[in-house]
N, C-alpha and C. Protein backbone atom coordinates (compact mmCIF):
# COMPACT_ATOMS: atom_id res chain seq x y z
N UNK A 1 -21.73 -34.83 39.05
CA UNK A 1 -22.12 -35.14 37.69
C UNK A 1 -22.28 -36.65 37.57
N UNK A 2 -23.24 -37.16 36.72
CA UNK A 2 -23.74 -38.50 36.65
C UNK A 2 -22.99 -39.08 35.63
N UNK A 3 -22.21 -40.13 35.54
CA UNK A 3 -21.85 -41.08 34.52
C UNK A 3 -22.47 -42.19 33.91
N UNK A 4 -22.37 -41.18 32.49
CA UNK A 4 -23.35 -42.05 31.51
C UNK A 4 -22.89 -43.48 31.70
N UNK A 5 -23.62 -44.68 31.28
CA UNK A 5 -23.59 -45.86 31.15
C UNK A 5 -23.12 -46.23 29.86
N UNK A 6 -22.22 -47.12 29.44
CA UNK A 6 -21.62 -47.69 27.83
C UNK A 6 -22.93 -47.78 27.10
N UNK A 7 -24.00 -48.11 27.60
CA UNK A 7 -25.14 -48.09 26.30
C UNK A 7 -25.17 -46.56 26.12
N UNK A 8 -25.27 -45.77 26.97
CA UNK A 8 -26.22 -44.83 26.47
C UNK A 8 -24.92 -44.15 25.99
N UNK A 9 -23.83 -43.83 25.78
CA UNK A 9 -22.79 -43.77 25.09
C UNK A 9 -22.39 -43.40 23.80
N UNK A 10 -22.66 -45.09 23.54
CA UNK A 10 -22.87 -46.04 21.84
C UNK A 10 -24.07 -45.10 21.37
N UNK A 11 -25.18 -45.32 22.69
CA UNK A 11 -26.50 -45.09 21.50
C UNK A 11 -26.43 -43.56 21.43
N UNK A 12 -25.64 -43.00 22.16
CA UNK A 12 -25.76 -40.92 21.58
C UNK A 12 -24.70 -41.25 20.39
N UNK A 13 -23.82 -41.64 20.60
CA UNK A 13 -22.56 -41.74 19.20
C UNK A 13 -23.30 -42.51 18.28
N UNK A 14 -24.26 -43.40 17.97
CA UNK A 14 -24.53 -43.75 17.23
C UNK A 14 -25.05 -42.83 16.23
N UNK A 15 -26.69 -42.20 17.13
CA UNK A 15 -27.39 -40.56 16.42
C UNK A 15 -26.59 -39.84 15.95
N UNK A 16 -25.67 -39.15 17.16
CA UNK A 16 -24.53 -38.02 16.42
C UNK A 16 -24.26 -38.64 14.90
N UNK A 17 -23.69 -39.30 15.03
CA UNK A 17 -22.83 -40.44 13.59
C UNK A 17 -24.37 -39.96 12.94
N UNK A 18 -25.24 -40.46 13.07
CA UNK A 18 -26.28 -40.69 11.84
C UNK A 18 -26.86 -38.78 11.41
N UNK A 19 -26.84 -38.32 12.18
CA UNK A 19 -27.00 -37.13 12.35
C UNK A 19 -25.99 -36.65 11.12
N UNK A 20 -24.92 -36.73 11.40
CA UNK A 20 -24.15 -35.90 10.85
C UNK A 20 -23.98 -36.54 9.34
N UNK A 21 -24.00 -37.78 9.39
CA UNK A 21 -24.17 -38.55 8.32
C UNK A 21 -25.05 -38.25 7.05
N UNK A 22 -26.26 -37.89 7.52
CA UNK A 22 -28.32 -37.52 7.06
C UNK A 22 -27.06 -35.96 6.28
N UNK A 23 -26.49 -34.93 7.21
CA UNK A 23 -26.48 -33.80 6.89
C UNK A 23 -25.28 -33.55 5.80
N UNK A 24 -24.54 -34.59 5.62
CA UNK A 24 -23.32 -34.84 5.01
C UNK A 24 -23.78 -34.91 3.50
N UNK A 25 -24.41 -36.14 3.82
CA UNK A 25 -25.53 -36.49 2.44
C UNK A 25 -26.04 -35.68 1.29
N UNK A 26 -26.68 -34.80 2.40
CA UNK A 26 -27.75 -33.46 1.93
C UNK A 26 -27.43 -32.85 1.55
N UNK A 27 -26.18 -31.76 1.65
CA UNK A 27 -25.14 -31.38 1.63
C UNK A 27 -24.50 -32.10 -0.24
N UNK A 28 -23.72 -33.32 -0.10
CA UNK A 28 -23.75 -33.60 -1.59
C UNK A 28 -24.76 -33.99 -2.29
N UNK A 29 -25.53 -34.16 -2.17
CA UNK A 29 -26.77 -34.38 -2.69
C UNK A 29 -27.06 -33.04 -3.59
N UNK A 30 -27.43 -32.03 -2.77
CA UNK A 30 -27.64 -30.95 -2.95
C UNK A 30 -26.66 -30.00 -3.77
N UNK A 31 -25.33 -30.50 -3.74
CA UNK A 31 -24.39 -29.59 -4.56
C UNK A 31 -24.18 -30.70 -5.66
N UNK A 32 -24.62 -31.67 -6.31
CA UNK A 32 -24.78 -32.79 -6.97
C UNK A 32 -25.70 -32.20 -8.06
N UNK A 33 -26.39 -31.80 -7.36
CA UNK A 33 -27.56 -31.44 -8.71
C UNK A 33 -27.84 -30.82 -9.65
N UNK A 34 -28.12 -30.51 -11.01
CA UNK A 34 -27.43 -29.90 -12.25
C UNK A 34 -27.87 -27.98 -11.50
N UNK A 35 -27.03 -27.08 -11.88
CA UNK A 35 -27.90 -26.08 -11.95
C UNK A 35 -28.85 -25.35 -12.38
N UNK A 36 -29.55 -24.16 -11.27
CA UNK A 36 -30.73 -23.58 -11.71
C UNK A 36 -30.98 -23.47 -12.75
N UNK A 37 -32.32 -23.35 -13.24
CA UNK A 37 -32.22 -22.40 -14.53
C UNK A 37 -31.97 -21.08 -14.48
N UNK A 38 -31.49 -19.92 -15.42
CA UNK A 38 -31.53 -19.00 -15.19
C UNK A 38 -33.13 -18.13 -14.79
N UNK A 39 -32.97 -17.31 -14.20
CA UNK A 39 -34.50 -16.00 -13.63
C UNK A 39 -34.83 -15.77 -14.99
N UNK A 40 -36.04 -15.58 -14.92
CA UNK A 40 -36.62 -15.44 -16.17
C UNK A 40 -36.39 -14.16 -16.46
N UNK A 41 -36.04 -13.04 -15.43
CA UNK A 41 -35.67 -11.68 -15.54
C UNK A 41 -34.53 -11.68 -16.49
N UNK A 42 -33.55 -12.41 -16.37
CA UNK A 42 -32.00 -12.71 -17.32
C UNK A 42 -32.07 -11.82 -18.74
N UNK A 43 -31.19 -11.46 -18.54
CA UNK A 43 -30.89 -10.09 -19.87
C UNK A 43 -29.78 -11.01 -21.10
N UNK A 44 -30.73 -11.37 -22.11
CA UNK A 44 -29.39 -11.84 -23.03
C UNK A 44 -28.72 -10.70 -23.56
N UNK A 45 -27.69 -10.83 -23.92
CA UNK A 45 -26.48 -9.94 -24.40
C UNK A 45 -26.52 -10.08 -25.77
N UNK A 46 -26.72 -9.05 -26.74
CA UNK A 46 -26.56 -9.09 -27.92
C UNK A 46 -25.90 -7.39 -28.17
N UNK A 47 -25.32 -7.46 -29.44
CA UNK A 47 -24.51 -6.46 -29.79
C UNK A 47 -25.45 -4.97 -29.54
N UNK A 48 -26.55 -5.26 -29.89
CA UNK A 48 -27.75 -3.92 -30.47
C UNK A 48 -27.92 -3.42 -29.04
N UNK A 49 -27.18 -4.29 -28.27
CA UNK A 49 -27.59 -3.71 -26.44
C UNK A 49 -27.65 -2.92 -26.40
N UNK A 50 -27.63 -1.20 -25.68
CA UNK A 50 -26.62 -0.13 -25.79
C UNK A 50 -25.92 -0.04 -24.24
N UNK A 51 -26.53 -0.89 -23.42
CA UNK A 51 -26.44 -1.10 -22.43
C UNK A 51 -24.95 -2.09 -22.06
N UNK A 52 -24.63 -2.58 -23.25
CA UNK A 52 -23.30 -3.40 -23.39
C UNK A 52 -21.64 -2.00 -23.81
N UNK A 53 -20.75 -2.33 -23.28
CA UNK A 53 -19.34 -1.40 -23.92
C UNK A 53 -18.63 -3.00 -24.22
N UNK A 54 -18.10 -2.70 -25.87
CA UNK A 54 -17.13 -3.62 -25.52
C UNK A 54 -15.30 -2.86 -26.03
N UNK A 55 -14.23 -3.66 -25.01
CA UNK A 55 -13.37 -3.30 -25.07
C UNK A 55 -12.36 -4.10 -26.06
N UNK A 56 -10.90 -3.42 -25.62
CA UNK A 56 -9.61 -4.25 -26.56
C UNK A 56 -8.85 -4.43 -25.71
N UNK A 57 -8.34 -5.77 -25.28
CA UNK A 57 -7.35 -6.06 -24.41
C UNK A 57 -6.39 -6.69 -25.02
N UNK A 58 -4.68 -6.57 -24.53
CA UNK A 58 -3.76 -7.45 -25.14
C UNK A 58 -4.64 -9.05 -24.61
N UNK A 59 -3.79 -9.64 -25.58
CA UNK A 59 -3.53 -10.93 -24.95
C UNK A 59 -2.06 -11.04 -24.36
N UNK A 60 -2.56 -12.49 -23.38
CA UNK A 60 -1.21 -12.68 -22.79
C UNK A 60 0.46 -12.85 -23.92
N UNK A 61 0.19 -13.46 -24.36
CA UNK A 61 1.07 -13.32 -25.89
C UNK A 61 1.64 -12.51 -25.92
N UNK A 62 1.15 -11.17 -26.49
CA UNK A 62 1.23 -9.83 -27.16
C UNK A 62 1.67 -9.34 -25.66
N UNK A 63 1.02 -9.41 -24.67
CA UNK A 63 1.69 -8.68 -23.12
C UNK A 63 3.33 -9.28 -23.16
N UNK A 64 3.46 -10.48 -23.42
CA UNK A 64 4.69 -11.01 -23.08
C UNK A 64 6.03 -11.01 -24.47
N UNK A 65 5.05 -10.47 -25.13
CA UNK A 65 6.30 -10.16 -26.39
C UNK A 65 6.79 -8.48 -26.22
N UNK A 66 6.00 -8.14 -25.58
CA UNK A 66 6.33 -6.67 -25.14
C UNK A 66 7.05 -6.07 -23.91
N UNK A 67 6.86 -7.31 -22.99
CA UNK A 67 7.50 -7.12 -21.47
C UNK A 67 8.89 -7.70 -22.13
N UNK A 68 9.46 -8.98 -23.23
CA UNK A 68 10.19 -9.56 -23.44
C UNK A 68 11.24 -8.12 -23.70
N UNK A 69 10.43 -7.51 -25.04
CA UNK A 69 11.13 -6.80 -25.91
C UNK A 69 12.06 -5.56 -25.06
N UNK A 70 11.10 -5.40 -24.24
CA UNK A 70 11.81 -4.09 -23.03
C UNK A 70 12.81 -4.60 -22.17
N UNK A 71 12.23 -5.97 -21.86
CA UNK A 71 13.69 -6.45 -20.96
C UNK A 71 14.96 -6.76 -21.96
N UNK A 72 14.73 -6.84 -23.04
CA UNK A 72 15.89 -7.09 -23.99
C UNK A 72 16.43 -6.09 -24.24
N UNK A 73 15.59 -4.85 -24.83
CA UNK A 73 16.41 -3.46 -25.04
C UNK A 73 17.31 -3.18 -23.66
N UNK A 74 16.84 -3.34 -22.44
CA UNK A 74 17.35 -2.77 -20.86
C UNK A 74 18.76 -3.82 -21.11
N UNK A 75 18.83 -5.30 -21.18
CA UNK A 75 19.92 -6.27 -21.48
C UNK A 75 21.10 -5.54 -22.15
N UNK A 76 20.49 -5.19 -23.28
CA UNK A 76 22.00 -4.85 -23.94
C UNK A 76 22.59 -3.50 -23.98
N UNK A 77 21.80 -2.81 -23.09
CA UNK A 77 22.63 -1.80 -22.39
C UNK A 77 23.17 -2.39 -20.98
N UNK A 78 22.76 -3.51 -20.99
CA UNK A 78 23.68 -3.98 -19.52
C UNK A 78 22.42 -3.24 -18.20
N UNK A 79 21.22 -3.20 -17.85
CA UNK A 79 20.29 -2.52 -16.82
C UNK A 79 19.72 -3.55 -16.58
N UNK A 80 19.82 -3.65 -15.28
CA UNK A 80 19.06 -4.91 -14.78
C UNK A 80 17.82 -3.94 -13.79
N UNK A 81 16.61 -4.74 -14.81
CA UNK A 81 15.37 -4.05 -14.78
C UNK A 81 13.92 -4.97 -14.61
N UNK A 82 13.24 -4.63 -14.10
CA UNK A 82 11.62 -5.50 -14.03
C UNK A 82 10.82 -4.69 -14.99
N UNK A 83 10.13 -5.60 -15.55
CA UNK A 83 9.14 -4.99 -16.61
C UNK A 83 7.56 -5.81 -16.25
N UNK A 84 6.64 -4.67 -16.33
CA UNK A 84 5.50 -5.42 -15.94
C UNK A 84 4.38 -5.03 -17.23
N UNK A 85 3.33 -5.23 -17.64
CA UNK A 85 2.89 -4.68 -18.45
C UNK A 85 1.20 -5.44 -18.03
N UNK A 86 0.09 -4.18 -17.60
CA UNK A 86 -0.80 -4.27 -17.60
C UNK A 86 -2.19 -3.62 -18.42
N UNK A 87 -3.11 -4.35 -18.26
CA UNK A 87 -4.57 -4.01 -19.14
C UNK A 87 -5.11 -2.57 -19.09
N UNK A 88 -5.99 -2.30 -19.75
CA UNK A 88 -6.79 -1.06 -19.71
C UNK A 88 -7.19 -0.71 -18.28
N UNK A 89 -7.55 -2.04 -17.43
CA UNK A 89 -8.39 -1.46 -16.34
C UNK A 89 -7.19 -1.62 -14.94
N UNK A 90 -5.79 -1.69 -15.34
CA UNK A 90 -4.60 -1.71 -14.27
C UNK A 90 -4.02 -3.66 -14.14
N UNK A 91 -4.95 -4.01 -14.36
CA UNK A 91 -4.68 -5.58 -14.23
C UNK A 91 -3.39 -5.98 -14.59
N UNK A 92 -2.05 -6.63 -13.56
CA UNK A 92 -1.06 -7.27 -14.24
C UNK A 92 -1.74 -8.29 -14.94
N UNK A 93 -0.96 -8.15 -16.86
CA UNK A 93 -0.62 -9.40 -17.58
C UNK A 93 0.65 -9.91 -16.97
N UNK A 94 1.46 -9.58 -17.05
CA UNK A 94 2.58 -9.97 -17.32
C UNK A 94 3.47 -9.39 -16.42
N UNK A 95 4.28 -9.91 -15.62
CA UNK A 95 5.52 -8.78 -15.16
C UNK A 95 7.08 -10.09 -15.46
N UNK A 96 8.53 -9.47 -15.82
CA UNK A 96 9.06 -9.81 -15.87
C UNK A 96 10.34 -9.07 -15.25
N UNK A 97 10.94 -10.10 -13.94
CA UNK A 97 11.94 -9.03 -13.23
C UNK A 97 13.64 -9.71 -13.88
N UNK A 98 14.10 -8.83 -14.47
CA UNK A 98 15.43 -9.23 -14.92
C UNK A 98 16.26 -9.51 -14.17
N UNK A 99 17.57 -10.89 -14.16
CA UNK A 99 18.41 -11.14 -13.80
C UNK A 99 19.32 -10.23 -12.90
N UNK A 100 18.99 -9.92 -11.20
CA UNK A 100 19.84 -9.02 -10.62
C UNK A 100 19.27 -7.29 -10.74
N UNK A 101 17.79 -7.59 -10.85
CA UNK A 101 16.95 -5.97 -10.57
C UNK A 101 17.06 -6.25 -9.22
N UNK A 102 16.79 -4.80 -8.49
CA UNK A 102 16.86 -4.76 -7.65
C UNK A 102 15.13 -4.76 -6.87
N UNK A 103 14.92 -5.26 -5.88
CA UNK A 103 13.79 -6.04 -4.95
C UNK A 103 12.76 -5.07 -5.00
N UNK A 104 12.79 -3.60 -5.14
CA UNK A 104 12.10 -2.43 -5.62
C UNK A 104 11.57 -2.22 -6.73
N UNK A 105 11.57 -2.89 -7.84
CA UNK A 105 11.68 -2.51 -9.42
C UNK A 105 10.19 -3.66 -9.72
N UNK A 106 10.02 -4.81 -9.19
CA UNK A 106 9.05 -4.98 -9.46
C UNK A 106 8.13 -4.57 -9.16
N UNK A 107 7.45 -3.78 -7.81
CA UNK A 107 6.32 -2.82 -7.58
C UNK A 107 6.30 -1.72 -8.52
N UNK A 108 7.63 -1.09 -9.02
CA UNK A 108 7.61 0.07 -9.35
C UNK A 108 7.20 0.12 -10.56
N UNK A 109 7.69 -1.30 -11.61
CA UNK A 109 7.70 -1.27 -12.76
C UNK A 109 5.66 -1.61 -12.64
N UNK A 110 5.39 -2.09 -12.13
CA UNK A 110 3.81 -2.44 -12.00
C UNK A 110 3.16 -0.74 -11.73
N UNK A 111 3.38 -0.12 -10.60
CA UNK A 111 2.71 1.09 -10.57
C UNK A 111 3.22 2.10 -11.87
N UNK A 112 4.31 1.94 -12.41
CA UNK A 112 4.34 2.90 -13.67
C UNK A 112 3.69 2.85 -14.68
N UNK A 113 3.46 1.38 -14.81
CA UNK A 113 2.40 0.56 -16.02
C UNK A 113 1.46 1.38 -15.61
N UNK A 114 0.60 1.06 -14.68
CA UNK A 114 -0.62 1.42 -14.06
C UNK A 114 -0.92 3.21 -14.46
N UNK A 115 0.53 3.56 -14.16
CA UNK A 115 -0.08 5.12 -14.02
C UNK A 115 -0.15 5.80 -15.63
N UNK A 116 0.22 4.94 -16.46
CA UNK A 116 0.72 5.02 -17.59
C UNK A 116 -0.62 4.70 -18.60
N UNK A 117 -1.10 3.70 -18.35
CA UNK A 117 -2.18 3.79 -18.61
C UNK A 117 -3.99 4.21 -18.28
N UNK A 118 -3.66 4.61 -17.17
CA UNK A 118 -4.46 5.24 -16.87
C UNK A 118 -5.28 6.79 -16.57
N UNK A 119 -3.48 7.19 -16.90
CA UNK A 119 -3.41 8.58 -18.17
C UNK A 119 -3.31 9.11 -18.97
N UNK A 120 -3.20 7.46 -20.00
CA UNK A 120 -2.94 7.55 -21.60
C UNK A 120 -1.40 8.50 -21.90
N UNK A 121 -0.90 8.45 -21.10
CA UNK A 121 0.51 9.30 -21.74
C UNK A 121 1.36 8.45 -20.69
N UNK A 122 2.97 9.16 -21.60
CA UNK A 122 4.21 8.66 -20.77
C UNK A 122 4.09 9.18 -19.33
N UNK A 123 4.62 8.46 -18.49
CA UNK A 123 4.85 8.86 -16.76
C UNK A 123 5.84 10.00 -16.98
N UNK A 124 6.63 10.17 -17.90
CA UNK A 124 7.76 11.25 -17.95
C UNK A 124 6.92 12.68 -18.22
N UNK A 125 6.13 12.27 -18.88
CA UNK A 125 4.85 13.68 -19.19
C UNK A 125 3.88 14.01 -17.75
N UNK A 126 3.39 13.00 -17.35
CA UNK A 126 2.97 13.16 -16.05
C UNK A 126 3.25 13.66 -14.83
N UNK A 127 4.92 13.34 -14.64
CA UNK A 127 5.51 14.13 -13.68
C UNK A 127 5.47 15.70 -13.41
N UNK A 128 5.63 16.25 -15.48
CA UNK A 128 5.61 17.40 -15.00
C UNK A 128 4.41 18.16 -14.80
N UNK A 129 3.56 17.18 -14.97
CA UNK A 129 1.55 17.57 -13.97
C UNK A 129 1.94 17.85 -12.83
N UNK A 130 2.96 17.43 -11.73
CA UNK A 130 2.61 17.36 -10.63
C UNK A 130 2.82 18.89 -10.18
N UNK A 131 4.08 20.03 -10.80
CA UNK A 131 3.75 21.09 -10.46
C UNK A 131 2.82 21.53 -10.46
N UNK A 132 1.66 21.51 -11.30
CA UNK A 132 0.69 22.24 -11.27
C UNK A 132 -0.38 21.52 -10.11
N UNK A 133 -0.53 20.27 -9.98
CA UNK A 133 -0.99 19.01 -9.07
C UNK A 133 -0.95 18.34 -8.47
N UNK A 134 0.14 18.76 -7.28
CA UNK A 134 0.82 18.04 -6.45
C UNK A 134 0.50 16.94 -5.82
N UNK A 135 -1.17 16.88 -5.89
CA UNK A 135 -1.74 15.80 -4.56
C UNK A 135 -2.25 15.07 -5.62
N UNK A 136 -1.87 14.59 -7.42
CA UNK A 136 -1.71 13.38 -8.03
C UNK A 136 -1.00 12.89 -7.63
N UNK A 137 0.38 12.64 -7.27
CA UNK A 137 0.90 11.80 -6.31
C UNK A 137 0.39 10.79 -5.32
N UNK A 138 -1.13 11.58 -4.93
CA UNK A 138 -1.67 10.75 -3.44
C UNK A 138 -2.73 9.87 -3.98
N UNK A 139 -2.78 9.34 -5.43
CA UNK A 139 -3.78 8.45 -6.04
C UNK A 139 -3.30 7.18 -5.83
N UNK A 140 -3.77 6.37 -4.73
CA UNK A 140 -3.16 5.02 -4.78
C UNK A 140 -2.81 4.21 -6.19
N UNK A 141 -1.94 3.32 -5.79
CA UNK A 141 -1.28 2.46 -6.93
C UNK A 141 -0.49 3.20 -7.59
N UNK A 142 -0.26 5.08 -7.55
CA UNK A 142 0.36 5.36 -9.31
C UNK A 142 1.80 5.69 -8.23
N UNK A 143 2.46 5.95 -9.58
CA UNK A 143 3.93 6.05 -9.29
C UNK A 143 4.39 7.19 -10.22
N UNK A 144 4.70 8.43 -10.10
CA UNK A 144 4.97 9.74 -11.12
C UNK A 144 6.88 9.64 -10.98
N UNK A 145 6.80 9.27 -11.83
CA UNK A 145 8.18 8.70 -11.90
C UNK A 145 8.25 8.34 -13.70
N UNK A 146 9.75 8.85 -14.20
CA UNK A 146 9.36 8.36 -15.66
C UNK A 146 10.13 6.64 -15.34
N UNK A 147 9.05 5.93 -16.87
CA UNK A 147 9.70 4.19 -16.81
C UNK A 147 8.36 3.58 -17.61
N UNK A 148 7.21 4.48 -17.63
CA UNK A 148 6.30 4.27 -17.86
C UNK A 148 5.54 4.33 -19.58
N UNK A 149 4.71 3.24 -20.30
CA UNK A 149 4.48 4.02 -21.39
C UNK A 149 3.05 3.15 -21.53
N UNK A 150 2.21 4.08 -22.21
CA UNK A 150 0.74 3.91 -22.65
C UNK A 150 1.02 2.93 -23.71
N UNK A 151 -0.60 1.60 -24.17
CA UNK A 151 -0.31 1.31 -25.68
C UNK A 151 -1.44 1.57 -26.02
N UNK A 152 -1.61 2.16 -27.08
CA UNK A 152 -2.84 2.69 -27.69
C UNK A 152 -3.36 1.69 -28.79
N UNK A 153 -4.78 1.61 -28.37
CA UNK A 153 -5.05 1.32 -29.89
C UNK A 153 -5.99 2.62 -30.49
N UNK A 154 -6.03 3.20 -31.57
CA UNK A 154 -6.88 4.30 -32.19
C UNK A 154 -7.02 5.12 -31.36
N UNK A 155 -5.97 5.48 -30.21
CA UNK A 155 -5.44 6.55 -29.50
C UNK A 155 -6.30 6.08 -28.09
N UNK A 156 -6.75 5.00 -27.95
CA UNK A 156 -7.36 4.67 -26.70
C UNK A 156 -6.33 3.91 -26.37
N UNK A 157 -6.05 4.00 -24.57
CA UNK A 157 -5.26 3.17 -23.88
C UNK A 157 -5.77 1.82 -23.95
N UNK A 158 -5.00 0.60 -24.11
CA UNK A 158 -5.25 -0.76 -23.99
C UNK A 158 -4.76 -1.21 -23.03
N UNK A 159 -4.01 -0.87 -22.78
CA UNK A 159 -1.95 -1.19 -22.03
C UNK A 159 -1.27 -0.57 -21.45
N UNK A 160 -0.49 -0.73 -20.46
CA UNK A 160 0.29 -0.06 -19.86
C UNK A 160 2.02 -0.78 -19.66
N UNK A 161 2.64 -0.24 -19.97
CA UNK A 161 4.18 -0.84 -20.09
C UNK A 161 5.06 0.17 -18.73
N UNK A 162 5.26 -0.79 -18.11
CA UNK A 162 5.81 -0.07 -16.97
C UNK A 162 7.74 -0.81 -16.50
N UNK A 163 8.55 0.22 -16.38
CA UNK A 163 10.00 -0.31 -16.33
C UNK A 163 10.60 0.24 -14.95
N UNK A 164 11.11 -0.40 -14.53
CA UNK A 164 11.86 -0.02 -13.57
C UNK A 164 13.17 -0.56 -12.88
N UNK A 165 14.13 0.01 -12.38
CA UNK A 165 15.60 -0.08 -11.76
C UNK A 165 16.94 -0.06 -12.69
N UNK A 166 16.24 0.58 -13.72
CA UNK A 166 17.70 1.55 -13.94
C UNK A 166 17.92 2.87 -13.65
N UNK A 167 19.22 3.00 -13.47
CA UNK A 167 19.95 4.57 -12.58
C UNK A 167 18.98 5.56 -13.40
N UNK A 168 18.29 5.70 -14.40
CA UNK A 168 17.28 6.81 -14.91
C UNK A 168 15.81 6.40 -15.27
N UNK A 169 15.31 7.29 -14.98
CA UNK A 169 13.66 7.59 -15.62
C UNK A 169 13.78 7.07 -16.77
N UNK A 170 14.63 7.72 -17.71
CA UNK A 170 14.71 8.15 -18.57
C UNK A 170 15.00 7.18 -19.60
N UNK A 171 16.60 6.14 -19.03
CA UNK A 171 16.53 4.78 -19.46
C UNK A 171 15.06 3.72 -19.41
N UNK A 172 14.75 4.09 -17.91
CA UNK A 172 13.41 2.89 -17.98
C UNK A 172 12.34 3.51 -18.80
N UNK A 173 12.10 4.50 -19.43
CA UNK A 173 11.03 4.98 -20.41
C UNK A 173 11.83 4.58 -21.98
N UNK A 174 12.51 4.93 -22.09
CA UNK A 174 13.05 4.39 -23.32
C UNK A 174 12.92 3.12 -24.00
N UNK A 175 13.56 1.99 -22.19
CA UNK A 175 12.95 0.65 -22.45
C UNK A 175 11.17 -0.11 -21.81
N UNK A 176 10.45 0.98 -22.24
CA UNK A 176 9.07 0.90 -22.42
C UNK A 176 8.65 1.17 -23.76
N UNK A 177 9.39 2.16 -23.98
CA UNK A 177 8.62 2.54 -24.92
C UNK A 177 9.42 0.98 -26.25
N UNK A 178 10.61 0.81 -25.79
CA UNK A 178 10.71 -0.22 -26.69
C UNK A 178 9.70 -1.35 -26.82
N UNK A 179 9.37 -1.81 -25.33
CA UNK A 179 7.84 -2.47 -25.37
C UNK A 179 7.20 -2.48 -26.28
N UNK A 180 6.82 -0.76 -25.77
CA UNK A 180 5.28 -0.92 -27.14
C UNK A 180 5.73 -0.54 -28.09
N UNK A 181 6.79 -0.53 -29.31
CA UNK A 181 7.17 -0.51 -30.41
C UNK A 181 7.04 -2.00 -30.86
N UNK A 182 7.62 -3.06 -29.82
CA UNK A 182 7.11 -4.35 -30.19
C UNK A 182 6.08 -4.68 -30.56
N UNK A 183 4.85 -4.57 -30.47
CA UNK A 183 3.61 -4.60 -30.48
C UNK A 183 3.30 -3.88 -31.77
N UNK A 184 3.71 -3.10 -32.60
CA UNK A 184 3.58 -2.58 -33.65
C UNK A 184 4.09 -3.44 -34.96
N UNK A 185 5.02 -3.86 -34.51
CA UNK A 185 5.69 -4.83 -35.81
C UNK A 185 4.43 -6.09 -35.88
């Protein structure tokens, strides 16, 4: 193999350098510049659409005065519990794991939300679907377990309030449903 000479060296590192330099440039230059206009195809959005749905989501607020309210009811029975509380379409708002839940309770309290609203009823009602439906169980994300509670607005799900790691179903549905009683006041 032949060894380059110090000029010819410099003068390839020089190009490279300018090379990469030219492409560096171009590069901000190019992401510098205001954006496109929109395609003239572009669909404005107006109400008369029919082609538009619009929905009702908590706000974060209202998610967190409701995850609050459940971890407070679970408190003063002494249950150390995670509360999660998600949107119409499963989305965590909010999850809140109480002082000394156990490392399980935050997935759980999230998949009860989930399953809770996405069957518009309590998880405690759901469970007893599964006799008749055993392979609801095998729907990723849900959890048939009671802890769980729907929030409706005009009987449509908005919300899902999901509780988990106390010794009962039964306690963690109770302190859901205290949740969404919050949300009513």
């Amino acid at each position: 193999m032949k060894k380059m000479s110090l000029r010819t060296r410099v003068l390839t590192g020089a190009v490279a350098a300018a090379a990469l330099g030219a492409g560096t440039l171009g590069a901000v230059s190019a992401n510098a510049s205001a954006p496109a206009a929109a395609p003239a195809s572009a669909v404005k959005a107006d109400t008369a659409n029919r082609n538009l749905q619009q929905s009702t989501h908590l706000t974060v607020a209202a998610a967190s005065k409701a995850a609050r309210a459940a971890l407070d009811a679970a408190e003063k029975e002494h249950q150390k519990v995670a509360v999660s509380v998600v949107d119409r379409n499963g989305n965590t708002i909010v999850t809140l794991r109480g002082d000394g839940a156990g490392p399980q309770a935050y997935e759980s309290a999230e998949k009860k939300a989930y399953t809770a609203v996405s069957w518009n009823a309590p998880t405690s009602e759901l469970v007893k679907r599964l006799a008749q439906t055993p392979n609801l169980k095998d729907i990723p994300g849900t959890l048939f377990l009671a802890g769980g509670a729907p929030v409706q607005v005009k009987g449509a799900p908005v919300a899902g309030i999901g509780v988990a790691g106390a010794p009962s179903g039964d306690l963690d549905e109770k302190f859901a449903q205290a949740g969404a009683a919050a949300l009513a006041k």
